[in-house]
Protein backbone atom coordinates (compact mmCIF):
# COMPACT_ATOMS: atom_id res chain seq x y z
CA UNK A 1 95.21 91.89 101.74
CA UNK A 2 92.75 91.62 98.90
CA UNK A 3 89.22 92.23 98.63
CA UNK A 4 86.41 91.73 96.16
CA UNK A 5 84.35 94.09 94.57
CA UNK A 6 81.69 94.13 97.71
CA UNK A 7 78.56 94.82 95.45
CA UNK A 8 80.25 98.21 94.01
CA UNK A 9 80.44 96.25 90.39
CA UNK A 10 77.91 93.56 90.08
CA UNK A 11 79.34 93.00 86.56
CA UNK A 12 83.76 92.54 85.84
CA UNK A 13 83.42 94.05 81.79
CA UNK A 14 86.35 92.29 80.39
CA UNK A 15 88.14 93.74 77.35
CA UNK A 16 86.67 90.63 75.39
CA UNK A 17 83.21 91.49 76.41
CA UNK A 18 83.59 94.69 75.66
CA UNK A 19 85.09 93.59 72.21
CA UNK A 20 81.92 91.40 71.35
CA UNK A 21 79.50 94.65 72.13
CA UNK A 22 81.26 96.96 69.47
CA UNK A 23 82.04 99.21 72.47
CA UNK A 24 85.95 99.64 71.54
CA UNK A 25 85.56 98.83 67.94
CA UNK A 26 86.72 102.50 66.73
CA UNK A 27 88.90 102.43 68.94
CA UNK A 28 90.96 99.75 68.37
CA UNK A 29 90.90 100.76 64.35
CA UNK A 30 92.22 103.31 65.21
CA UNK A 31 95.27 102.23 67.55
CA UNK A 32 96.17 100.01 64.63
CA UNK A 33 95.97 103.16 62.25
CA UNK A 34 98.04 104.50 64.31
CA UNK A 35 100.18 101.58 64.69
CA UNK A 36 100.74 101.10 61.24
CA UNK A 37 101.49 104.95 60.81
CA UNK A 38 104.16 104.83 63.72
CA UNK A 39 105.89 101.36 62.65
CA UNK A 40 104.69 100.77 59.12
CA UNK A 41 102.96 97.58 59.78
CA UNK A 42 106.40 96.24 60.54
CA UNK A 43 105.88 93.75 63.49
CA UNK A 44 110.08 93.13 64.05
CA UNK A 45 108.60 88.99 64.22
CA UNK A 46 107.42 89.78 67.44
CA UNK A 47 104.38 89.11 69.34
CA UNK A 48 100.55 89.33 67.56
CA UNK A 49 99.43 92.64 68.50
CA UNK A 50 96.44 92.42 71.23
CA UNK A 51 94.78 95.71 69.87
CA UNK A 52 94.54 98.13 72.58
CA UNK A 53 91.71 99.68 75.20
CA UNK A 54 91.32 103.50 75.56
CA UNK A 55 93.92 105.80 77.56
CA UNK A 56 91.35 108.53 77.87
CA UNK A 57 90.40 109.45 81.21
CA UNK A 58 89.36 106.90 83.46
CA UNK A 59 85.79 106.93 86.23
CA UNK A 60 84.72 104.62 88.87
CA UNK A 61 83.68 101.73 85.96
CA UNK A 62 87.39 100.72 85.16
CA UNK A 63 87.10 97.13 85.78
CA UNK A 64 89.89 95.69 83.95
CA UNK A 65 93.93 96.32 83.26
CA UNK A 66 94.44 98.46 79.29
CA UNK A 67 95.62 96.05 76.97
CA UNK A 68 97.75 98.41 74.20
CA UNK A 69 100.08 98.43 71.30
CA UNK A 70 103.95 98.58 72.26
CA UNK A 71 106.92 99.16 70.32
CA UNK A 72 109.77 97.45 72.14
CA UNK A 73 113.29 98.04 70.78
CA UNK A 74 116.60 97.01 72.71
CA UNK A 75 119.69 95.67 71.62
CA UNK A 76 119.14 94.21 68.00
CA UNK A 77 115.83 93.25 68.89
CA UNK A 78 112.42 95.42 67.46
CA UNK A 79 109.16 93.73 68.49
CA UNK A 80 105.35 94.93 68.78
CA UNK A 81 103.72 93.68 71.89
CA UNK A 82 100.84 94.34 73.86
CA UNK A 83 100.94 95.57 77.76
CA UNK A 84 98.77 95.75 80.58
CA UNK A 85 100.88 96.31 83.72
CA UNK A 86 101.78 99.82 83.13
CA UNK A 87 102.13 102.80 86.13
CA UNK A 88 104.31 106.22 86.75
CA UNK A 89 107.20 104.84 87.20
CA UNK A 90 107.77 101.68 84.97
CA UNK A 91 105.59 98.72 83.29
CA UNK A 92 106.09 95.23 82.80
CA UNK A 93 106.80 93.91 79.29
CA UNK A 94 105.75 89.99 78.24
CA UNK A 95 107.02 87.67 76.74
CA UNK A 96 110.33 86.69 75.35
CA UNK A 97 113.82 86.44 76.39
CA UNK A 98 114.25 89.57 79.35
CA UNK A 99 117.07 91.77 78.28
CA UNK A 100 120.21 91.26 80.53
CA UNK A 101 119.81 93.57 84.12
CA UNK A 102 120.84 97.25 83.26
CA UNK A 103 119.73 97.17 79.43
CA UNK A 104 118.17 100.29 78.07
CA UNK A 105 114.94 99.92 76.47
CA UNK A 106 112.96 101.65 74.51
CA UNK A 107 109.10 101.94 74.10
CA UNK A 108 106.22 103.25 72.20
CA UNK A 109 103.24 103.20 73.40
CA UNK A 110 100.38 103.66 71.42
CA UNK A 111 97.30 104.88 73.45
CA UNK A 112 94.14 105.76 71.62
CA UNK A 113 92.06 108.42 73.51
CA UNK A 114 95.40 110.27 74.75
CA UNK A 115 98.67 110.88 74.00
CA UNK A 116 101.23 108.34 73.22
CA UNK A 117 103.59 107.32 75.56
CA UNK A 118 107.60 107.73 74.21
CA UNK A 119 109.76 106.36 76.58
CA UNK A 120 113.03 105.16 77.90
CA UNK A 121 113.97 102.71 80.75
CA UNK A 122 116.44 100.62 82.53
CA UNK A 123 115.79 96.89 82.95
CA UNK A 124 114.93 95.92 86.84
CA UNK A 125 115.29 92.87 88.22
CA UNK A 126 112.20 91.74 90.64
CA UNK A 127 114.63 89.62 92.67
CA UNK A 128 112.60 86.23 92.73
CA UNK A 129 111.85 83.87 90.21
CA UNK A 130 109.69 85.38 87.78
CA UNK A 131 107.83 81.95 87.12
CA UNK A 132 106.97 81.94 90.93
CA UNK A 133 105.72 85.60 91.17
CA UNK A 134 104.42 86.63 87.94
CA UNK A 135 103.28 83.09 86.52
CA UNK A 136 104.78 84.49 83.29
CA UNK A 137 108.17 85.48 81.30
CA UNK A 138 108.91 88.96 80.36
CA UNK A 139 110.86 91.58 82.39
CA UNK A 140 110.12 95.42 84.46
CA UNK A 141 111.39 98.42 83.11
CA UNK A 142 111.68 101.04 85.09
CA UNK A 143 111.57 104.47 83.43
CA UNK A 144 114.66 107.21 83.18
CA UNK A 145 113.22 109.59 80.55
CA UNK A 146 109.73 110.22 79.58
CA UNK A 147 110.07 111.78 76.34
CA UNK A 148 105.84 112.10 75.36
CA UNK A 149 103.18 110.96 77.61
CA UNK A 150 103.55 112.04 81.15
CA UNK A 151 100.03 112.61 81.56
CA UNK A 152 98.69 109.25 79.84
CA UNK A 153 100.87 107.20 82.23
CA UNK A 154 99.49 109.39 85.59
CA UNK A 155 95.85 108.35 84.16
CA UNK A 156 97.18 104.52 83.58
CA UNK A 157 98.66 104.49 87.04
CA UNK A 158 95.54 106.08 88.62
CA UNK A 159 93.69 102.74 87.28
CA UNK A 160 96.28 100.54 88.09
CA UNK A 161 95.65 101.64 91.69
CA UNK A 162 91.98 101.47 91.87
CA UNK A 163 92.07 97.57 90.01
CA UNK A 164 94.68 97.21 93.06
CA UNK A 165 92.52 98.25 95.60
CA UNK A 166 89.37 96.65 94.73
CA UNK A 167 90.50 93.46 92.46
CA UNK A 168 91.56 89.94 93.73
CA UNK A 169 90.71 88.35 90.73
CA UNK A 170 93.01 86.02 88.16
CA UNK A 171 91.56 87.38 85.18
CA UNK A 172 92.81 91.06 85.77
CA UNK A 173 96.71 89.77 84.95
CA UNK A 174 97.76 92.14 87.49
CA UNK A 175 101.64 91.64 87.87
CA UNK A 176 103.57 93.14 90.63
CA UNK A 177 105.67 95.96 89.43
CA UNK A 178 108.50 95.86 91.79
CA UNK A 179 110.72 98.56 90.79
CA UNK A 180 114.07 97.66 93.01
CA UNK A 181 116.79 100.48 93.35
CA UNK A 182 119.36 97.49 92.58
CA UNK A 183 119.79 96.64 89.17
CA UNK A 184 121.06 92.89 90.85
CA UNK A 185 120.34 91.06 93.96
CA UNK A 186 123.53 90.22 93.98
CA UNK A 187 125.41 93.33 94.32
CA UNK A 188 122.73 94.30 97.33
CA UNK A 189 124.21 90.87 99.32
CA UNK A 190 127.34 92.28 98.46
CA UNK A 191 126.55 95.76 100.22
CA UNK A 192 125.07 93.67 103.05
CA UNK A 193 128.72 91.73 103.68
CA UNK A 194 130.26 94.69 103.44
CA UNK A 195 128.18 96.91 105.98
CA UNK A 196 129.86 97.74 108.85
CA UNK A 197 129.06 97.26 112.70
CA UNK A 198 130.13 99.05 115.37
CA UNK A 199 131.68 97.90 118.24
CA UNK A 200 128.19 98.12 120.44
CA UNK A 201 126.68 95.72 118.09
CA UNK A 202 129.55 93.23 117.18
CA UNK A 203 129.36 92.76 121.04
CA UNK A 204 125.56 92.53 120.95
CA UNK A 205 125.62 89.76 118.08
CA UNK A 206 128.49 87.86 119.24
CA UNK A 207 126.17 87.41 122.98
CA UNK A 208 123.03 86.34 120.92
CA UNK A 209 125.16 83.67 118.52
CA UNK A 210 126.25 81.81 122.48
CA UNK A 211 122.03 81.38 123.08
CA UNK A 212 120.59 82.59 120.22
CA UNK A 213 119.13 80.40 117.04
CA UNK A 214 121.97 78.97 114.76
CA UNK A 215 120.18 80.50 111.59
CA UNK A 216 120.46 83.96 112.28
CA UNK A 217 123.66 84.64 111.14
CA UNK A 218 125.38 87.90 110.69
CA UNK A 219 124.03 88.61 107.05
CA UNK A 220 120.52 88.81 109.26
CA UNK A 221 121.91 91.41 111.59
CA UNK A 222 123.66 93.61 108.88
CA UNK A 223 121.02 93.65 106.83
CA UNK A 224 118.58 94.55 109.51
CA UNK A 225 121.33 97.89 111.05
CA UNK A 226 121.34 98.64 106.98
CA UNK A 227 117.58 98.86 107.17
CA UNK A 228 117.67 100.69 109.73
CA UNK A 229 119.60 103.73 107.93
CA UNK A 230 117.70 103.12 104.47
CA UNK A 231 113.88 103.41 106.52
CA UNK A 232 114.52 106.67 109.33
CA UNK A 233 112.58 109.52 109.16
CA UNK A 234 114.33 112.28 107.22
CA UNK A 235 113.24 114.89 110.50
CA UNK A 236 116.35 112.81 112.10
CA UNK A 237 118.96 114.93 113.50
CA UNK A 238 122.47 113.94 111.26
CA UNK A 239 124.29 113.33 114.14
CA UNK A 240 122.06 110.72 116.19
CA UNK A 241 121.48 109.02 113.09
CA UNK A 242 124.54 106.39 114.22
CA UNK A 243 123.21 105.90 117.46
CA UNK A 244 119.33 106.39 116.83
CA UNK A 245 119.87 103.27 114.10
CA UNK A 246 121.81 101.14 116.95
CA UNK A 247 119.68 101.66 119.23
CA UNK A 248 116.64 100.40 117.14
CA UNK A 249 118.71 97.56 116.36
CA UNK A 250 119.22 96.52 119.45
CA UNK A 251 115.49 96.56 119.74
CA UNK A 252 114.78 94.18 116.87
CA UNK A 253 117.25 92.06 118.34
CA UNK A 254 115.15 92.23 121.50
CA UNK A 255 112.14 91.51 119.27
CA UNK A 256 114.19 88.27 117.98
CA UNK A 257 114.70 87.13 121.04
CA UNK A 258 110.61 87.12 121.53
CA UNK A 259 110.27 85.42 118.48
CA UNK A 260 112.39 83.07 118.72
CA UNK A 261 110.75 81.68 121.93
CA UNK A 262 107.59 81.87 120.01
CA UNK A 263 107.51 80.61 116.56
CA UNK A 264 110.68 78.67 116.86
CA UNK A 265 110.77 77.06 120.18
CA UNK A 266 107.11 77.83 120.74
CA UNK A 267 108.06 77.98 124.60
CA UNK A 268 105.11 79.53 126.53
CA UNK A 269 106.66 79.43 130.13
CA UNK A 270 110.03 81.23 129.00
CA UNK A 271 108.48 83.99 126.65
CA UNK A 272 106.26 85.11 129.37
CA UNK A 273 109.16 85.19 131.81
CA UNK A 274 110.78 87.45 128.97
CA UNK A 275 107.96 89.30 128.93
CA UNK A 276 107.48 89.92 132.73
CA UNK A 277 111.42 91.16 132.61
CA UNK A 278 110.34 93.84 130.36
CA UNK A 279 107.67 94.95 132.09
CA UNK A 280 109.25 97.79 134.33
CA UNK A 281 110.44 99.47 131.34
CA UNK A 282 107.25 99.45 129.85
CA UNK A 283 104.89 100.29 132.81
CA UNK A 284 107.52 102.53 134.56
CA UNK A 285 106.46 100.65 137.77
CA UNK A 286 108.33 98.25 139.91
CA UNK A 287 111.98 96.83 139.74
CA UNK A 288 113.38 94.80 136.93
CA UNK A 289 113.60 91.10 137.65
CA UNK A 290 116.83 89.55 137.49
CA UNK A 291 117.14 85.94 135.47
CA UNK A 292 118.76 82.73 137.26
CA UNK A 293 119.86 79.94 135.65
CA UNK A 294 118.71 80.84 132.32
CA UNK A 295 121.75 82.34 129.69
CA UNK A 296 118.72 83.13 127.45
CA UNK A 297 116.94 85.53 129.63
CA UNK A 298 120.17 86.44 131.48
CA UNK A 299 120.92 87.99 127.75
CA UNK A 300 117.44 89.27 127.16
CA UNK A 301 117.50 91.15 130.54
CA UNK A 302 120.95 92.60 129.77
CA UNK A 303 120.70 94.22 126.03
CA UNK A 304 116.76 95.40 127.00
CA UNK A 305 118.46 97.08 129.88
CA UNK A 306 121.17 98.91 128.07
CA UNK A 307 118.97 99.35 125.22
CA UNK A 308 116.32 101.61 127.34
CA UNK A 309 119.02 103.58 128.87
CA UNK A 310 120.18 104.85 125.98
CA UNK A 311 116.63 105.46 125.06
CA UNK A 312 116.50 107.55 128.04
CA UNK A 313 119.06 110.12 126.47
CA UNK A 314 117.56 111.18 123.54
CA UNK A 315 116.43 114.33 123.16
CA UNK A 316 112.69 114.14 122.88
CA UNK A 317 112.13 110.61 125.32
CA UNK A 318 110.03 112.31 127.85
CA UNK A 319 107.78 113.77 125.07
CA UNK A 320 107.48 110.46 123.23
CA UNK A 321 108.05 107.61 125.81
CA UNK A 322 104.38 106.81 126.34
CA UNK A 323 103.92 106.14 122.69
CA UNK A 324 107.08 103.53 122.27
CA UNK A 325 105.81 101.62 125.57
CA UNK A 326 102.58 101.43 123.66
CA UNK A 327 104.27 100.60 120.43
CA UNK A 328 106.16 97.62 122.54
CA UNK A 329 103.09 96.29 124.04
CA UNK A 330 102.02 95.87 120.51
CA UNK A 331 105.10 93.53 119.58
CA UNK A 332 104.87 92.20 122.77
CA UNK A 333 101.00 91.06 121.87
CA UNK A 334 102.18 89.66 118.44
CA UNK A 335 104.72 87.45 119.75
CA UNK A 336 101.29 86.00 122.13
CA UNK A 337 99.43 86.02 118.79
CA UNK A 338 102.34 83.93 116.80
CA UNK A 339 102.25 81.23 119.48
CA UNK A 340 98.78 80.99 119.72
CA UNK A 341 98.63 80.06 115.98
CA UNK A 342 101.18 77.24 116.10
CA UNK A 343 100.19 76.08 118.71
CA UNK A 344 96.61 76.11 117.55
CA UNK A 345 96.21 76.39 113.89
CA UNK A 346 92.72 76.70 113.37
CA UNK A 347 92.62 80.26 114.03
CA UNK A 348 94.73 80.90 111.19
CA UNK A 349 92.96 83.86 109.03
CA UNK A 350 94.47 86.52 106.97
CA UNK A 351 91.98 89.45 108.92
CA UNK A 352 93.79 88.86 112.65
CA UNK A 353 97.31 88.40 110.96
CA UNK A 354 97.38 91.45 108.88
CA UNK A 355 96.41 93.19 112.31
CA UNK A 356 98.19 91.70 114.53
CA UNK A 357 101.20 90.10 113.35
CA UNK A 358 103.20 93.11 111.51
CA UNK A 359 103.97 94.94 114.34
CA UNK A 360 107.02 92.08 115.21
CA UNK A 361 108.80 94.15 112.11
CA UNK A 362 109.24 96.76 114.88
CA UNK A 363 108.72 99.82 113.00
CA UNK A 364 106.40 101.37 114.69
CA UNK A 365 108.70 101.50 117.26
CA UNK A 366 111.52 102.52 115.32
CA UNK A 367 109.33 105.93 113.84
CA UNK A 368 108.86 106.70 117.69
CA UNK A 369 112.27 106.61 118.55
CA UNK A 370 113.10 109.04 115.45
CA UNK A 371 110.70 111.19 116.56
CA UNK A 372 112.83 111.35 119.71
CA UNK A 373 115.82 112.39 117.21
CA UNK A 374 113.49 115.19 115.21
CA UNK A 375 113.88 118.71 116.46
CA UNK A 376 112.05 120.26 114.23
CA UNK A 377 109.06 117.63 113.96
CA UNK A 378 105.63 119.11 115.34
CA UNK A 379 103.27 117.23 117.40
CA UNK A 380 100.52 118.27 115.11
CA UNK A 381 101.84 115.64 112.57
CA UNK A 382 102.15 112.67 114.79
CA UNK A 383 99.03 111.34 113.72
CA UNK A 384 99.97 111.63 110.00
CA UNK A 385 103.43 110.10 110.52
CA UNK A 386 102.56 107.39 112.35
CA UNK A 387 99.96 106.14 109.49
CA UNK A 388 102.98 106.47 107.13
CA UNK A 389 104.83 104.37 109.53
CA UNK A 390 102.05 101.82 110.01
CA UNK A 391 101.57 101.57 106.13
CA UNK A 392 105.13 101.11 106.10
CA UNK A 393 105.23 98.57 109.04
CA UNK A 394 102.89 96.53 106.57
CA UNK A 395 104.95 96.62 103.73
CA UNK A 396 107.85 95.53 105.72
CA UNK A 397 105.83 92.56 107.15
CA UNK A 398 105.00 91.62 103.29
CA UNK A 399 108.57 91.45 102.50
CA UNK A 400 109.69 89.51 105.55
CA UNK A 401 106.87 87.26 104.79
CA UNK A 402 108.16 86.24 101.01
CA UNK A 403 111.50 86.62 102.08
CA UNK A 404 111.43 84.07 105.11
CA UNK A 405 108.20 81.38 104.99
CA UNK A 406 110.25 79.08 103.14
CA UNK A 407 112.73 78.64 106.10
CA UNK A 408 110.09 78.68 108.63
CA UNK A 409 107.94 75.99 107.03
CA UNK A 410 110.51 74.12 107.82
CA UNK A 411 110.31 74.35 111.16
CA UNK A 412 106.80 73.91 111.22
CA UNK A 413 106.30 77.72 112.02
CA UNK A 414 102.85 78.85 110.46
CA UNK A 415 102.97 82.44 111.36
CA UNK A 416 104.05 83.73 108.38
CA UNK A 417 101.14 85.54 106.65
CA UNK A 418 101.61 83.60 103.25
CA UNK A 419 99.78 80.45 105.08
CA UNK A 420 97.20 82.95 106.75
CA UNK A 421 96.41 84.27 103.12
CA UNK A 422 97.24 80.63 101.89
CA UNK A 423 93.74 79.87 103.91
CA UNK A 424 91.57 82.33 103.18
CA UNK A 425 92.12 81.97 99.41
CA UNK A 426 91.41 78.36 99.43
CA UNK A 427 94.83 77.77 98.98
CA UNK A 428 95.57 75.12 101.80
CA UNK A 429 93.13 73.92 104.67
CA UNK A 430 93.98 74.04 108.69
CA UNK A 431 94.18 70.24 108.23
CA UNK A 432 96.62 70.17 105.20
CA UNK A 433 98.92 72.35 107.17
CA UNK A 434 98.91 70.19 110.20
CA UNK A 435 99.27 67.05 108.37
CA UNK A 436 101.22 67.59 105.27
CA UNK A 437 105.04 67.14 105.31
CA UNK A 438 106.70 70.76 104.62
CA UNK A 439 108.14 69.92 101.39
CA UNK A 440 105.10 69.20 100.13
CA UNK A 441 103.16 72.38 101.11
CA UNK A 442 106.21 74.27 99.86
CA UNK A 443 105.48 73.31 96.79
CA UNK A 444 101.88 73.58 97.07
CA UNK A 445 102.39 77.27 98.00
CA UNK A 446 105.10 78.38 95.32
CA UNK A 447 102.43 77.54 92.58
CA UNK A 448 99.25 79.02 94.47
CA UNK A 449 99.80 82.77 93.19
CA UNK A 450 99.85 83.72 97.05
CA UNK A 451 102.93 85.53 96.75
CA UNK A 452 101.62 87.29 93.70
CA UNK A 453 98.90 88.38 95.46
CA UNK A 454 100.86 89.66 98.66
CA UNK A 455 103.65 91.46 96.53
CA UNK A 456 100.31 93.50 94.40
CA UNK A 457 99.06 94.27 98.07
CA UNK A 458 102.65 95.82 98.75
CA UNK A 459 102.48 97.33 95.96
CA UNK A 460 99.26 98.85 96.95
CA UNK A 461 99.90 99.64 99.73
CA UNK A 462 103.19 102.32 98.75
CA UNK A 463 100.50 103.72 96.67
CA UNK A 464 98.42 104.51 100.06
CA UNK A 465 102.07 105.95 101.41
CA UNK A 466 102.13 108.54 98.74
CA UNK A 467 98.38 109.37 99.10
CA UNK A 468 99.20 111.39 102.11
CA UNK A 469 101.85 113.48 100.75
CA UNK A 470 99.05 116.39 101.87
CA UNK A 471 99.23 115.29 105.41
CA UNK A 472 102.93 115.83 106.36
CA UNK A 473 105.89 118.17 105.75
CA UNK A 474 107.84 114.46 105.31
CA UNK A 475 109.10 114.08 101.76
CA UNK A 476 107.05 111.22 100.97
CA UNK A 477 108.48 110.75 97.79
CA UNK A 478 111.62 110.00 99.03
CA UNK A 479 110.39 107.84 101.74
CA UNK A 480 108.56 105.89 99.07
CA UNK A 481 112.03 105.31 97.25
CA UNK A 482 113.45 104.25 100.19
CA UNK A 483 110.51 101.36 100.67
CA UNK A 484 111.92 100.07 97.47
CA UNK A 485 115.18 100.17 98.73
CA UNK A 486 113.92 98.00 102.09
CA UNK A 487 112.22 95.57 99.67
CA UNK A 488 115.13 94.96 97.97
CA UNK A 489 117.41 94.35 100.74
CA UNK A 490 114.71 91.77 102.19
CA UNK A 491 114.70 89.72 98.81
CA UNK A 492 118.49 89.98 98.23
CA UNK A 493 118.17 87.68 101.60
CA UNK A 494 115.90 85.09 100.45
CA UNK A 495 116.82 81.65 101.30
CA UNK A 496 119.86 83.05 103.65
CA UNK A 497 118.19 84.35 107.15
């Protein structure tokens, strides 16, 4: 989610304003001193130079993104540019014909007010049509070696993060910087197909396909026991990891099962039955119902049944089996939430979905039941772990979201958060929703900038995941890599679950 400035900066200084005062007129004589002293005025035929905005230390006034001087050389091609989007880890060059996936680049920067920025990367693909999400051409490089300039990009990526936290506004040409592990989308569908299952779940999925929803195939479940190794706490004990990871997704197929009798058949009578026939395992009070006459809930009963049993194994359960009822009731409560808003649409909002809504990804529940797997994992940290995994439950939600709206709009199903932002940023109306035909509000809604905005906010919001590396013994680092990883394996799925 995006929010304005709130007051904090009655004024946005734009580098053209800021132009017209004189404020950055030395300095922008001197980035193109130094640009013709790096590249002797040779511009390659590329791009007019934008003259740059100071790299120098940044405070609380930063109200727009650095526009500077780049040298971009790759293949046969030598251009001068100027870039905005730049952070740690990569930056996004515009303009042009994008390098083929896998190309090294290599870059100048030229950043008055620090030190330059010499650098080499590998070309990324963002895994969705770069006229959809960034509203304009160029490509991502994420960087290998930093050669000069380690320091200049931490204080560029410090005010990348504060514009992300505080800006929701066009004129900032913030563009995500969605730095996938996969060089090609491709070759992640291809690890997909080729993940295996074990026996326990082929069993599982072949039950679901006889009641389940024709569209979720097997790429869906694959993907989602793939996730389920790439996103586990590192704490896990090596060899629960194969169970630990069925077990959870048995549990997301549990939580499709809900779904499905909310957003798709948006059946109130049957998904409270489903929910009453959890509600021994979550209360720890009375008998479980048994299902008549219904191969649905028959199935529901059955995997939630073998599902908590093996639950009841795992090392740490009694220590942690207060929290994952808790965590359940929360799914449980988004599933009520889902129907709600197709079946009334007017309370569509972005506030109540970003709370609500995320915790059907299930990975809330999925951190408690590695804690169940972590020996070594004090209870001092739960606290800190479980905002990681809430951050993380988010970022999930935002790639689900982008991944699958397209599908559901076809079926009329308005959960996904890309209509609830859709409303709030004047996108679409309640009544356009109801009344327009789906193709049409598609189409509407790949134009809008809504996914740009959502993928910024996940972008943000890994940010927020690293900003408690303090808190926790967990290698957030690597965790944060492994967010990419998720990301990637959601968008390699677009248009096919």
């Amino acid at each position: 989610m995006f929010v304005g400035y709130f007051g904090l900066y009655k004024e946005r200084v734009c580098h053209t304003t800021l132009l017209r005062r004189g404020i950055l007129m030395d300095t922008h004589k001197h980035s193109r001193a130094r640009l013709g002293e790096q590249f002797g005025g040779d511009h390659g035929g590329g791009p007019v130079i934008v003259e740059g905005t100071s790299c120098g230390p940044t405070g609380a006034s930063v109200a727009a993104l650095p526009s500077l001087s780049c040298r971009v050389q790759y293949e046969q091609q030598s251009f001068v540019v100027s870039v905005s989007n730049i952070s740690e880890r990569g930056m996004f060059i515009p303009g042009g014909s994008p390098p083929t996936l896998g190309s090294i680049v290599n870059v100048h920067l030229v950043c008055p007010g620090g030190e330059d920025v010499v650098a080499e990367g590998e070309v990324r693909s963002l895994g969705v049509d770069p006229q959809v999400i960034l509203g304009t051409t160029g490509f991502v490089l994420r960087f290998t070696t930093v050669s000069s300039g380690a320091s200049t990009l931490q204080t560029l990526g410090k005010r990348r993060i504060e514009l992300l936290r505080r800006a929701n506004d066009g004129d900032a040409q913030l563009v995500p910087l969605l730095l996938l592990p996969e060089l090609s989308l491709v070759a992640m569908r291809d690890r997909i197909s080729r993940y295996p299952l074990s026996p326990l779940l082929e069993s599982f999925i072949q039950e679901y396909q006889a009641v389940g929803m024709p569209h979720r195939n097997k790429s869906l479940w694959k993907s989602t026991r793939m996730g389920m190794d790439v996103v586990m706490l590192p704490s896990v004990t090596p060899e629960l990891k194969p169970l630990i990871n069925d077990i959870k997704t048995l549990g997301a197929m549990a939580d499709v099962l809900l779904d499905d009798l909310a957003d798709e058949k948006q059946d109130r009578e049957r998904l409270e039955k489903m929910i009453a026939l959890f509600g021994r395992r979550l209360t720890g009070q009375g008998t479980a119902p048994v299902p008549v006459g219904d191969p649905y809930l028959e199935f529901a009963s059955s995997l939630w049944e073998r599902m908590w049993d093996m639950i009841e194994r795992l090392p740490r359960c009694s220590e942690f089996v207060r929290v994952l009822q808790y965590d359940w009731h929360q799914v449980i409560n988004s599933m009520r939430y889902s129907l709600l808003v197709n079946q009334i649409p007017a309370l569509q909002n972005a506030t109540e979905h970003d709370a609500y809504v995320p915790h059907n990804m299930h990975m809330m529940c999925n951190a408690t039941l590695d804690l169940m797997c972590s020996p070594t994992v004090n209870m001092a940290e739960l606290g800190a772990i479980r905002k990681v995994a809430l951050l993380a439950q988010d970022l999930g939600r935002i790639g689900n979201m982008v991944t699958t709206w397209e599908r559901e709009i076809m079926s009329r199903d308005f959960t996904s958060g890309v209509f609830a932002h859709a409303v709030d940023q004047g996108v679409l109306s309640v009544r356009e929703i109801e009344s327009q035909p789906p193709r049409a509000l598609a189409s509407q809604l790949r134009h809008s900038g809504v996914e740009t905005r959502l993928l910024l906010t996940w972008e943000r919001k890994r940010a927020e995941v690293l900003g408690l590396r303090s808190t926790t013994r967990v290698d957030l680092e690597a965790f944060a890599e492994l967010l990419d990883e998720m990301l990637a394996i959601q968008l390699a799925l677009r248009g096919i679950i």
